[in-house]
Protein backbone atom coordinates (compact mmCIF):
# COMPACT_ATOMS: atom_id res chain seq x y z
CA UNK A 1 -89.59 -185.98 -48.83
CA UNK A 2 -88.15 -182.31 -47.81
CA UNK A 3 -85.23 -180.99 -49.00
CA UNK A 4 -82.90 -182.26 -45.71
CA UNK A 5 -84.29 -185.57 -45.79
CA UNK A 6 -83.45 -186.01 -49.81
CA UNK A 7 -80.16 -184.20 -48.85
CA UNK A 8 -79.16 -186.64 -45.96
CA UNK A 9 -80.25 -189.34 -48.23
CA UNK A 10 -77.85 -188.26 -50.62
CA UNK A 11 -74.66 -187.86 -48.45
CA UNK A 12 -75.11 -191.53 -46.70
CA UNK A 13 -76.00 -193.44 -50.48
CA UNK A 14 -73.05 -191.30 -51.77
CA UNK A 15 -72.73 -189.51 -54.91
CA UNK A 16 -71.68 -192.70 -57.56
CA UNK A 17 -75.18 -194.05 -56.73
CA UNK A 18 -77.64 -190.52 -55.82
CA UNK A 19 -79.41 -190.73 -59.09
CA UNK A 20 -79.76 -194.88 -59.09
CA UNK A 21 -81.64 -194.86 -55.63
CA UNK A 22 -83.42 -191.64 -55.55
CA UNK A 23 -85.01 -192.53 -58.73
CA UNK A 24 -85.29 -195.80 -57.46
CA UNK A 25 -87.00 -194.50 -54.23
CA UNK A 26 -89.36 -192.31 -56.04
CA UNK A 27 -91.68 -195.53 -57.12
CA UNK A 28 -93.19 -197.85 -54.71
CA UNK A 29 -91.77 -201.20 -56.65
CA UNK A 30 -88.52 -201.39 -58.25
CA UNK A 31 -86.09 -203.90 -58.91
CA UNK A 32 -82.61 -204.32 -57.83
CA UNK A 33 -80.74 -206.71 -60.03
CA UNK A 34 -77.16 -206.82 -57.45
CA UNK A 35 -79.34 -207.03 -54.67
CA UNK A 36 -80.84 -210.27 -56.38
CA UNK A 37 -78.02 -211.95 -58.17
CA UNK A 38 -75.23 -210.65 -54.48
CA UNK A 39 -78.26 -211.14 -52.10
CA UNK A 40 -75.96 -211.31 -48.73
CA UNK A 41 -73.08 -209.40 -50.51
CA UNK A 42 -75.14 -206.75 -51.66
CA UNK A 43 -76.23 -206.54 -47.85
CA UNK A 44 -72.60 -206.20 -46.69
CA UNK A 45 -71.53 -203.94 -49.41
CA UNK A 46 -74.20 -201.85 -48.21
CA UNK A 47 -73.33 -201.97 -45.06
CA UNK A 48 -76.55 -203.64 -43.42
CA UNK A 49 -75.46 -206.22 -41.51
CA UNK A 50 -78.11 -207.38 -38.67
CA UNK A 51 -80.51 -208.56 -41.90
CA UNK A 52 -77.12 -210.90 -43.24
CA UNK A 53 -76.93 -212.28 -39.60
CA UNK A 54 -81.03 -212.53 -39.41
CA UNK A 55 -80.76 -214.76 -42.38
CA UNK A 56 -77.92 -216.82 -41.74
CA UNK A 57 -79.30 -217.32 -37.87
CA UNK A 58 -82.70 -218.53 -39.56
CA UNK A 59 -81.16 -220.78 -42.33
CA UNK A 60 -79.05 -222.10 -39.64
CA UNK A 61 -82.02 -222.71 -37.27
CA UNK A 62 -83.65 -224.55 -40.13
CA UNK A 63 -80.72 -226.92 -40.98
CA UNK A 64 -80.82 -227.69 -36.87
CA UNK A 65 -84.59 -228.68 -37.34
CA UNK A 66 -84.26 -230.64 -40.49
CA UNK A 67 -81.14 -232.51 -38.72
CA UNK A 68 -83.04 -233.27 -35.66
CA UNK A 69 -86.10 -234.37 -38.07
CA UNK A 70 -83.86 -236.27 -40.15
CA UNK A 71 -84.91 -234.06 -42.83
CA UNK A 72 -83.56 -233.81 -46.46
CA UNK A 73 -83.24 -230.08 -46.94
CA UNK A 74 -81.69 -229.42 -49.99
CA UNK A 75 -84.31 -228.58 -52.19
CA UNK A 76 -86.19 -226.18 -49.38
CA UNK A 77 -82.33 -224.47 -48.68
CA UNK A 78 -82.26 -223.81 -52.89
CA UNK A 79 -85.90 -222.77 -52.42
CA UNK A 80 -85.44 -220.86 -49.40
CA UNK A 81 -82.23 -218.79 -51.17
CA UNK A 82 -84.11 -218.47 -54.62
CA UNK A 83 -87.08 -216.52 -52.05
CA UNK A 84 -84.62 -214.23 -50.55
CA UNK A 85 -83.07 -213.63 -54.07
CA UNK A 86 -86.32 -212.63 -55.32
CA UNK A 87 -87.18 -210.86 -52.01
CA UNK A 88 -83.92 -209.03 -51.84
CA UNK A 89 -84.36 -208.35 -55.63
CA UNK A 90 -87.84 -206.56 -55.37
CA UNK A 91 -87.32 -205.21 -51.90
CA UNK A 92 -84.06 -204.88 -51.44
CA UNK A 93 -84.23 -201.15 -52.52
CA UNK A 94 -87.07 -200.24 -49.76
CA UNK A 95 -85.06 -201.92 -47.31
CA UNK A 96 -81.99 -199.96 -47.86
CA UNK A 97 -83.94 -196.70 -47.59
CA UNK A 98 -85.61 -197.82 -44.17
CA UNK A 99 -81.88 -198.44 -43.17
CA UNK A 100 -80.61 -195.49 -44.58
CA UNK A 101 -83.56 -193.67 -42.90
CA UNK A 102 -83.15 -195.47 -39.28
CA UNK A 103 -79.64 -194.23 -39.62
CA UNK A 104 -79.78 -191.12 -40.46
CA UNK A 105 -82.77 -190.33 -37.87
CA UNK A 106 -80.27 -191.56 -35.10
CA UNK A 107 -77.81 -189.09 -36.24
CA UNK A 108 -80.35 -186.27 -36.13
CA UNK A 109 -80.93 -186.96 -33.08
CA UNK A 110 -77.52 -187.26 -31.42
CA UNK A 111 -76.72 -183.53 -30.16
CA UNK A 112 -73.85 -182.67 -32.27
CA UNK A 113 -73.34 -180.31 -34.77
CA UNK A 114 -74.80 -180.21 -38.53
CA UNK A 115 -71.20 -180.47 -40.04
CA UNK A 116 -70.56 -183.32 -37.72
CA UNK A 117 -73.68 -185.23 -38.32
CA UNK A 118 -72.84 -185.04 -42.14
CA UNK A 119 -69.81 -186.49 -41.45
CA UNK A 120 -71.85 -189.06 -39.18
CA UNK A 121 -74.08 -189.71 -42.39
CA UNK A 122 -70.97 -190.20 -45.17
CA UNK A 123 -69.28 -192.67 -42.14
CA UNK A 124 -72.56 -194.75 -41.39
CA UNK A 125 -73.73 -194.38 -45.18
CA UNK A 126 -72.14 -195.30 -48.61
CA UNK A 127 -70.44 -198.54 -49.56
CA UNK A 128 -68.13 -200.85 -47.90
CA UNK A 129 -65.56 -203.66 -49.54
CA UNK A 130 -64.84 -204.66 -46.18
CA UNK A 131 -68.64 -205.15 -45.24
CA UNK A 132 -69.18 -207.73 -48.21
CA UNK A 133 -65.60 -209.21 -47.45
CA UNK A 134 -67.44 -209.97 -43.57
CA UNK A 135 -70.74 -211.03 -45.18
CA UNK A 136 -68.93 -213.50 -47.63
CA UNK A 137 -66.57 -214.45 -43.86
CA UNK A 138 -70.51 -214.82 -42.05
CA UNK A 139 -71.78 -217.43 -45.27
CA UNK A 140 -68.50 -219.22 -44.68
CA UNK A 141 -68.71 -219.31 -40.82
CA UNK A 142 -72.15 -220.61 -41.86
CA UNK A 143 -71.37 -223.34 -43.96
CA UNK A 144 -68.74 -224.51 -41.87
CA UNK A 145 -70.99 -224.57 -39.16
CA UNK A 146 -73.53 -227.02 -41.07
CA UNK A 147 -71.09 -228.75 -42.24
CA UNK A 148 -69.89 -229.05 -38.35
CA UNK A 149 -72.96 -229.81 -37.26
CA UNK A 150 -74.28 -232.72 -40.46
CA UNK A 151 -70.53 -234.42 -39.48
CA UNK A 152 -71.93 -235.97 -36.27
């Protein structure tokens, strides 16, 4: 990684967190303990949101099938979120720097001006309250949803 790239990484992670992912970034494997205990919230805080809606849309795709089945899917939903845990908890690191990445390559692109794609970068990058407040509001659209649909 050049000195930009590690740079523009820095300004969109932020600097509470630099050292945590660029060390964390450095190995191939590492381990992200919010990412596996938050999973979704993590996601949110983090401000990747298609993945939260990629796994809600696919959990609730599921619960469709095992309703039209007349499946009991309790066990595989537990099953299913312990995977994603552990997913999120060993990947969850390599995904955020492919999203951090995917941003920040869109900015460099966009014809405007260093200072204002560093701004671009902080905006786009960092943390968000408000984007784990909407993950925890998609898991609740979610499970009212199931429950919606397992009423009928």
């Amino acid at each position: 990684m050049d000195e930009r790239q590690e740079t523009n990484l820095i300004e969109f992670v932020g600097e509470k967190k630099k050292d945590y992912y660029l060390k964390k970034w450095q190995k191939d494997n590492s381990f992200n303990w919010a990412a596996f205990f938050l999973t979704l919230l993590w996601l949110g805080y983090r401000k990747m949101y298609t993945p939260i809606f990629l796994v809600l849309a696919a959990f609730f795709a599921i619960d469709i099938i095992f309703l039209v089945m007349e499946i009991e899917g309790t066990l595989i939903n537990r099953s299913l979120g312990a995977a994603l845990s552990g997913w999120l908890g060993i990947g969850g690191n390599l995904l955020y720097k492919k999203h951090a990445q995917k941003q920040i390559n869109m900015i460099e692109q966009s014809s405007i001006s260093d200072k204002e794609k560093i701004h671009e970068i902080r905006k786009r990058g960092g943390t968000s309250k408000m984007g784990a407040f909407l993950a925890l509001l998609m898991i609740l659209a979610y499970v009212a949803l199931v429950l919606l649909i397992y009423s009928f």
